[in-house]
C-alpha atoms as a PDB file:
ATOM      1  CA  UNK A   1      41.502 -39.629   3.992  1.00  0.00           C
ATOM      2  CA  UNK A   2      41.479 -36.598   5.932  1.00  0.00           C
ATOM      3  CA  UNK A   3      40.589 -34.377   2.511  1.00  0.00           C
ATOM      4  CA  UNK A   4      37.614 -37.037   1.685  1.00  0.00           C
ATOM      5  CA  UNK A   5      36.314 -35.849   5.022  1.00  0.00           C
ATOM      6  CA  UNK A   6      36.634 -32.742   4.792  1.00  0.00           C
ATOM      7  CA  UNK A   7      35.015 -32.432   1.255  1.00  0.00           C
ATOM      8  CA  UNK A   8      32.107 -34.703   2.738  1.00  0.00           C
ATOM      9  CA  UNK A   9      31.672 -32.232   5.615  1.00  0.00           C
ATOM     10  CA  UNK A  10      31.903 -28.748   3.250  1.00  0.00           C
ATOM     11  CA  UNK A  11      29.497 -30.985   1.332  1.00  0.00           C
ATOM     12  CA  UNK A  12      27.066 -31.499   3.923  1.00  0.00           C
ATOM     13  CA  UNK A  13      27.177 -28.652   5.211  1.00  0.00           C
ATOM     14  CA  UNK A  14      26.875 -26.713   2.088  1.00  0.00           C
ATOM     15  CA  UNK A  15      23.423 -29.023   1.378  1.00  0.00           C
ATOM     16  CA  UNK A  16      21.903 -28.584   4.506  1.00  0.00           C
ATOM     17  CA  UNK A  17      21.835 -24.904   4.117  1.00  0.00           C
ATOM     18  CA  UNK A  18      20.538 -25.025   0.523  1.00  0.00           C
ATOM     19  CA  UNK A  19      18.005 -26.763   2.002  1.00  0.00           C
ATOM     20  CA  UNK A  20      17.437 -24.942   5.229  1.00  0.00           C
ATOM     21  CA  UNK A  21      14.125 -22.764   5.063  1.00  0.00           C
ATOM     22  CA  UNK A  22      14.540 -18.651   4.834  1.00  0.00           C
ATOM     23  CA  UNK A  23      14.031 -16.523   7.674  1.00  0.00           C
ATOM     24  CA  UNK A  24      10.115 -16.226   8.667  1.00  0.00           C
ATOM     25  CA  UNK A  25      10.367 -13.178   7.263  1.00  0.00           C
ATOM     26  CA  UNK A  26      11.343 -14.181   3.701  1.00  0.00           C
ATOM     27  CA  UNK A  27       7.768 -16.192   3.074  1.00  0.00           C
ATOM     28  CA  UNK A  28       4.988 -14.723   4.602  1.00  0.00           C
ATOM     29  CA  UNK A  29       3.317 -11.966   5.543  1.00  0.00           C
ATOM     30  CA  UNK A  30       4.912  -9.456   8.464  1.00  0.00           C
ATOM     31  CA  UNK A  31       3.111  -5.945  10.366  1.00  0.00           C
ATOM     32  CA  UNK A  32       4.440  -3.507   8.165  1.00  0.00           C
ATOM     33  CA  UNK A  33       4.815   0.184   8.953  1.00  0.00           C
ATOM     34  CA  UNK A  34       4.463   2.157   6.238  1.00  0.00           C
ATOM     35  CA  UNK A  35       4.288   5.142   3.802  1.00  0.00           C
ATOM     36  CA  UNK A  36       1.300   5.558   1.464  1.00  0.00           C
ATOM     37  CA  UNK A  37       2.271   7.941  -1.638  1.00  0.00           C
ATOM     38  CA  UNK A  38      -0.602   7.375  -3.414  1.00  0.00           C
ATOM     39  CA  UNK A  39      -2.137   9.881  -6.340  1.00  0.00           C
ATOM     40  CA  UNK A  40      -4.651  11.669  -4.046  1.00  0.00           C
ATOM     41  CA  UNK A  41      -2.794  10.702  -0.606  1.00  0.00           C
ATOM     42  CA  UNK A  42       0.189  10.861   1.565  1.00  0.00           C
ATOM     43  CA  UNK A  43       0.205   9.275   4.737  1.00  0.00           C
ATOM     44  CA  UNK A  44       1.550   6.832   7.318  1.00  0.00           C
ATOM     45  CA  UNK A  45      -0.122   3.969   8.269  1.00  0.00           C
ATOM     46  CA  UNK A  46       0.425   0.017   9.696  1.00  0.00           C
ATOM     47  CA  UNK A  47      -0.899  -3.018   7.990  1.00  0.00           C
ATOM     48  CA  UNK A  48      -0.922  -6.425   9.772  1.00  0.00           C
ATOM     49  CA  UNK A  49      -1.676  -9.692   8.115  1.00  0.00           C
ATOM     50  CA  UNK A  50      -4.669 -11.175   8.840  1.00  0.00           C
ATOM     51  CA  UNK A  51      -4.822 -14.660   6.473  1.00  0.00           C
ATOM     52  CA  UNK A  52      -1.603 -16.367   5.009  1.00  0.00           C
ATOM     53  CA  UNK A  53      -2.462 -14.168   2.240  1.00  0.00           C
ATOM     54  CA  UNK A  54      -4.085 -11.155   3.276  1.00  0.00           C
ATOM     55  CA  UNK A  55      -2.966  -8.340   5.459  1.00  0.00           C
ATOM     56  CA  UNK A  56      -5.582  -5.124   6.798  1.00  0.00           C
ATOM     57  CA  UNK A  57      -4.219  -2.035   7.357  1.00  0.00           C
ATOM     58  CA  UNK A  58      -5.400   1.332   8.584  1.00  0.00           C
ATOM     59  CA  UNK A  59      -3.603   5.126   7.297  1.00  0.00           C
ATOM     60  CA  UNK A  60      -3.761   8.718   8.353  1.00  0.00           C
ATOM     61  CA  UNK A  61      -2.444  11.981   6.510  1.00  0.00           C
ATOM     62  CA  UNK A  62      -3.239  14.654   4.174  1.00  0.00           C
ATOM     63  CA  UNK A  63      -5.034  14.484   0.992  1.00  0.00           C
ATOM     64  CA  UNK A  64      -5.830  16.508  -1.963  1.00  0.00           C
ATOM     65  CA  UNK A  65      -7.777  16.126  -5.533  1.00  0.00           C
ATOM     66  CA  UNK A  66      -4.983  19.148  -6.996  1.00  0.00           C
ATOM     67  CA  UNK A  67      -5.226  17.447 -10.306  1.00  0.00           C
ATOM     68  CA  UNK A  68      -9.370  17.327 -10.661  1.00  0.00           C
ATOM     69  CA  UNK A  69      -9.404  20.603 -12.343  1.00  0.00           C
ATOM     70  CA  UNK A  70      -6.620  19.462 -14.454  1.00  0.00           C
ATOM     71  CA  UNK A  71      -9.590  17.162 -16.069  1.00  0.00           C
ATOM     72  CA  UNK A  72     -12.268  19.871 -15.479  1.00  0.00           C
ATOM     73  CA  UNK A  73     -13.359  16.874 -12.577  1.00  0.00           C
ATOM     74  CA  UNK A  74     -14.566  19.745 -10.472  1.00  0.00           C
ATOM     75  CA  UNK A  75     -12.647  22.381  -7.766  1.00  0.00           C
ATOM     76  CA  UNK A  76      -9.411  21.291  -5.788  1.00  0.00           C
ATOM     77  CA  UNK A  77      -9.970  20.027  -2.604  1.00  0.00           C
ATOM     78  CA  UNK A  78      -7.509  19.772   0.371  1.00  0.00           C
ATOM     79  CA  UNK A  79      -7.829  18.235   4.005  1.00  0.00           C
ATOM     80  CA  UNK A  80      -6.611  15.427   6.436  1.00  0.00           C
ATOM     81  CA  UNK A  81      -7.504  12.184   5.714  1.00  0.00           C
ATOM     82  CA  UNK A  82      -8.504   8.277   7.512  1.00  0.00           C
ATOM     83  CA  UNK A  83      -8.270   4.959   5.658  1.00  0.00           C
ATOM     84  CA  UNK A  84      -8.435   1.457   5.940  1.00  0.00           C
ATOM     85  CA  UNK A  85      -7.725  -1.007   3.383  1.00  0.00           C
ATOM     86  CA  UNK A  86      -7.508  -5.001   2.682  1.00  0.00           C
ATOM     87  CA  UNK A  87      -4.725  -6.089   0.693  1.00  0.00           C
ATOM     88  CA  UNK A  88      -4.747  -9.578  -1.140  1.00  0.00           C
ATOM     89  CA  UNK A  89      -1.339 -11.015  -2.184  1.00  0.00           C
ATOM     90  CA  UNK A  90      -1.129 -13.829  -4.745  1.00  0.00           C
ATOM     91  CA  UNK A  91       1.764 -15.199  -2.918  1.00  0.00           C
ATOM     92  CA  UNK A  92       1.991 -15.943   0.914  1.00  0.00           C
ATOM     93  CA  UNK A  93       5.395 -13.791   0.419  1.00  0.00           C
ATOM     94  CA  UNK A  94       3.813 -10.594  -0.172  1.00  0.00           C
ATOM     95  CA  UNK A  95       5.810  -9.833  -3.170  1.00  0.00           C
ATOM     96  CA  UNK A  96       4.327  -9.805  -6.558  1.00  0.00           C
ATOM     97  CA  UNK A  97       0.636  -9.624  -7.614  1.00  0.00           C
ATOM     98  CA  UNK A  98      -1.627  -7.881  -5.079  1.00  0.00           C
ATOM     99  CA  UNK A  99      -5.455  -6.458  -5.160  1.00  0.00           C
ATOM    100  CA  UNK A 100      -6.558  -4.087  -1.857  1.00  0.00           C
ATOM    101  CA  UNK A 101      -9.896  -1.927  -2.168  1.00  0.00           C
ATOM    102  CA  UNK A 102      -9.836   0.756  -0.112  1.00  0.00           C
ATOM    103  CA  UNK A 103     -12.282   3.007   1.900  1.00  0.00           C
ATOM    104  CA  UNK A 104     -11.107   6.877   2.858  1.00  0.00           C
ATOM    105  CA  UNK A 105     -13.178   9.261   5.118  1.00  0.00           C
ATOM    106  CA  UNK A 106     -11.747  13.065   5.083  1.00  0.00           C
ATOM    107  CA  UNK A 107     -12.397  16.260   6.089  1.00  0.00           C
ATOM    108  CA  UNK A 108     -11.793  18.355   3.516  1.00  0.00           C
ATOM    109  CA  UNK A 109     -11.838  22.499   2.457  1.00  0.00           C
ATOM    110  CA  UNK A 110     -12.162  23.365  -1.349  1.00  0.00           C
ATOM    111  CA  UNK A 111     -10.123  25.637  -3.538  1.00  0.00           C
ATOM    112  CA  UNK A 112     -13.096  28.063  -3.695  1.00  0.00           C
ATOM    113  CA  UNK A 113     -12.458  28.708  -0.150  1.00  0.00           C
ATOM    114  CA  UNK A 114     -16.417  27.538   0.490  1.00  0.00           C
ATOM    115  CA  UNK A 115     -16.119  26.233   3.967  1.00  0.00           C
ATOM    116  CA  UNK A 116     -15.364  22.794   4.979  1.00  0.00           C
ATOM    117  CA  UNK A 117     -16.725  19.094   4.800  1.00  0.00           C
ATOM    118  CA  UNK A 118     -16.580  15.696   4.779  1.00  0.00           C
ATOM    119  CA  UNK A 119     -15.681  13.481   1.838  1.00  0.00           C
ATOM    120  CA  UNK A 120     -15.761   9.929   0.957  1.00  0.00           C
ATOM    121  CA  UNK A 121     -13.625   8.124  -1.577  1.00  0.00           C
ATOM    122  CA  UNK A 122     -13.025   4.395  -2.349  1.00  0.00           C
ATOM    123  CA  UNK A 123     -11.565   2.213  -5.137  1.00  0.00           C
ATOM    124  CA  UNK A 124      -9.615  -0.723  -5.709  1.00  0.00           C
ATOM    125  CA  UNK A 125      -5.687  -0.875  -6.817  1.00  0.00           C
ATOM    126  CA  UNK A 126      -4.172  -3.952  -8.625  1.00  0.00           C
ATOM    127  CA  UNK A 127      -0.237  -3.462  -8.761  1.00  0.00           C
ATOM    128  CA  UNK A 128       2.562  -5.423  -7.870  1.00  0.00           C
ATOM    129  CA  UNK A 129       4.788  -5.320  -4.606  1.00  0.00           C
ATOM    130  CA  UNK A 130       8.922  -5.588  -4.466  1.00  0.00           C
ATOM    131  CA  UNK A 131      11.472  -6.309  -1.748  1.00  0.00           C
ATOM    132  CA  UNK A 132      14.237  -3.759  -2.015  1.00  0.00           C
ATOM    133  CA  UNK A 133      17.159  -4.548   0.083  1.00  0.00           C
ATOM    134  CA  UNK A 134      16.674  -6.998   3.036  1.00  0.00           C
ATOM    135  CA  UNK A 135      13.760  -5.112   4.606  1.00  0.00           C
ATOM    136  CA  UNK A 136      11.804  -2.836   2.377  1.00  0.00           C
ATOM    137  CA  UNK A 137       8.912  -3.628   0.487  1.00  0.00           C
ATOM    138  CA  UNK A 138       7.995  -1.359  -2.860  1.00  0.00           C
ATOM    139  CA  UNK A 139       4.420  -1.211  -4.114  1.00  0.00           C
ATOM    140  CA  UNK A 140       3.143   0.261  -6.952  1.00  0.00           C
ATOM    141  CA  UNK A 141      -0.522   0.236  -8.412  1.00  0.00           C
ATOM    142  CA  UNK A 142      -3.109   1.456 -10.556  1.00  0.00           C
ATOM    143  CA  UNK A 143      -7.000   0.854 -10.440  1.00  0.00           C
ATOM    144  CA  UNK A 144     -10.227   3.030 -10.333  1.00  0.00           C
ATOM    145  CA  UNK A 145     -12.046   4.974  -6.979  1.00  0.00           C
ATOM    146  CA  UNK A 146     -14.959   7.435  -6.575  1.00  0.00           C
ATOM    147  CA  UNK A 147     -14.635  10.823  -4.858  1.00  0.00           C
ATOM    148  CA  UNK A 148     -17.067  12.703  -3.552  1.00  0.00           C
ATOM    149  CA  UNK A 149     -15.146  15.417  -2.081  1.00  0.00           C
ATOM    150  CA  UNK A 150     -17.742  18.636  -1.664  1.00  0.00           C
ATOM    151  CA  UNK A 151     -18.450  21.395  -0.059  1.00  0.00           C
ATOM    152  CA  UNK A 152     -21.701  23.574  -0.530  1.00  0.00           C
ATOM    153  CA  UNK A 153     -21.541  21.957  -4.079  1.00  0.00           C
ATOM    154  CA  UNK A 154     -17.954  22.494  -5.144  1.00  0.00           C
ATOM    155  CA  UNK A 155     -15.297  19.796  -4.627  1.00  0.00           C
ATOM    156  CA  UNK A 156     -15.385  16.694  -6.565  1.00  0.00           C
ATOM    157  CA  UNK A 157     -18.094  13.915  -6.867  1.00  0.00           C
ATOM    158  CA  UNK A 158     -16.394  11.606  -9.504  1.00  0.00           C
ATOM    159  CA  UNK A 159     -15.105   8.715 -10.600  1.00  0.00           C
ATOM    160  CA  UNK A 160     -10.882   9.025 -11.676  1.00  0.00           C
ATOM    161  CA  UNK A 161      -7.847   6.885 -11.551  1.00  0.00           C
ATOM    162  CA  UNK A 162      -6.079   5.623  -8.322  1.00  0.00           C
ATOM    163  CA  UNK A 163      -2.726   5.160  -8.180  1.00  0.00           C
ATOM    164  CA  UNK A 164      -0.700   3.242  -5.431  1.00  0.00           C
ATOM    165  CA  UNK A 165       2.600   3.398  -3.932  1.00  0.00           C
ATOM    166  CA  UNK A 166       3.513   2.226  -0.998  1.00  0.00           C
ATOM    167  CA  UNK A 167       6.863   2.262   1.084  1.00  0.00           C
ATOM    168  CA  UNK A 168       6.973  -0.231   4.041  1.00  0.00           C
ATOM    169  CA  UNK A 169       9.503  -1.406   6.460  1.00  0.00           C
ATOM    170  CA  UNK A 170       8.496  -4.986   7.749  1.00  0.00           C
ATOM    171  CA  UNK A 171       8.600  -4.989  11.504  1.00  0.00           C
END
């Protein structure tokens, strides 16, 4: 009798915590700090959910277009940069599929040493975002933008690739 009840209690218990719901954290959307690695970017920047599926975040950092001449795009450009972006995750998670277009405002100095401007660029990634460990999120993406970094007529005023990646730590 006593080892019926203790199976039925192991049993029980074991079931109700099958059952029991993750942590808040495990299935939806958190504020994330986080570090933007992007092609033409590296910055830090927060992003706080908005929607059950949709977060808005804001960046700052440096920025550079080093590879235009790679793809005779036009002259190098170099300066500090301010973003915002939406991101839209398939899943109320925030893991998997996601879509965020983007809007970046920079001040910028070319490689011909021509003085210094402002520049514009925006695009949209598609990509796909991972948990790694128990609290930090991996995103990686690819998509198109348009930069229209110039000064006196050097710089860049194209469209080119994006690419994303993202570091986060959920807060």
């Amino acid at each position: 009798m006593r080892v019926t009840a203790i199976l039925v209690g192991l049993t029980a218990s074991a079931t109700a915590h099958a059952n029991s719901p993750p942590d808040a954290g495990e299935y939806h959307l958190q504020p994330e700090v986080e570090a933007d690695v992007g092609l033409s970017v590296l910055g830090l920047g927060y992003e706080h959910p908005v929607a059950t599926h949709v977060s808005v975040g804001a960046m700052a950092g440096i920025t550079s277009t080093y590879f235009s001449p790679w793809f005779d795009q036009g002259d190098r450009t170099d300066g500090y940069v301010l973003g915002v972006r939406a991101t839209w995750f398939a899943q109320e998670t925030g893991r998997g599929l996601y879509v965020a277009p983007f809007l970046r405002g920079a001040r910028i100095t070319t490689d011909a040493e021509r003085g210094s401007g402002l520049g514009v660029a925006g695009g949209v990634f598609v990509g796909w975002d991972w948990r790694v460990g128990r609290r930090v999120d991996v995103r990686v993406g690819a998509g198109a933008q348009y930069l229209d970094y110039r000064v006196h007529g050097t710089g860049i005023d194209a469209p080119f690739i994006a690419l994303d990646g993202m570091i986060a730590y959920p807060l």
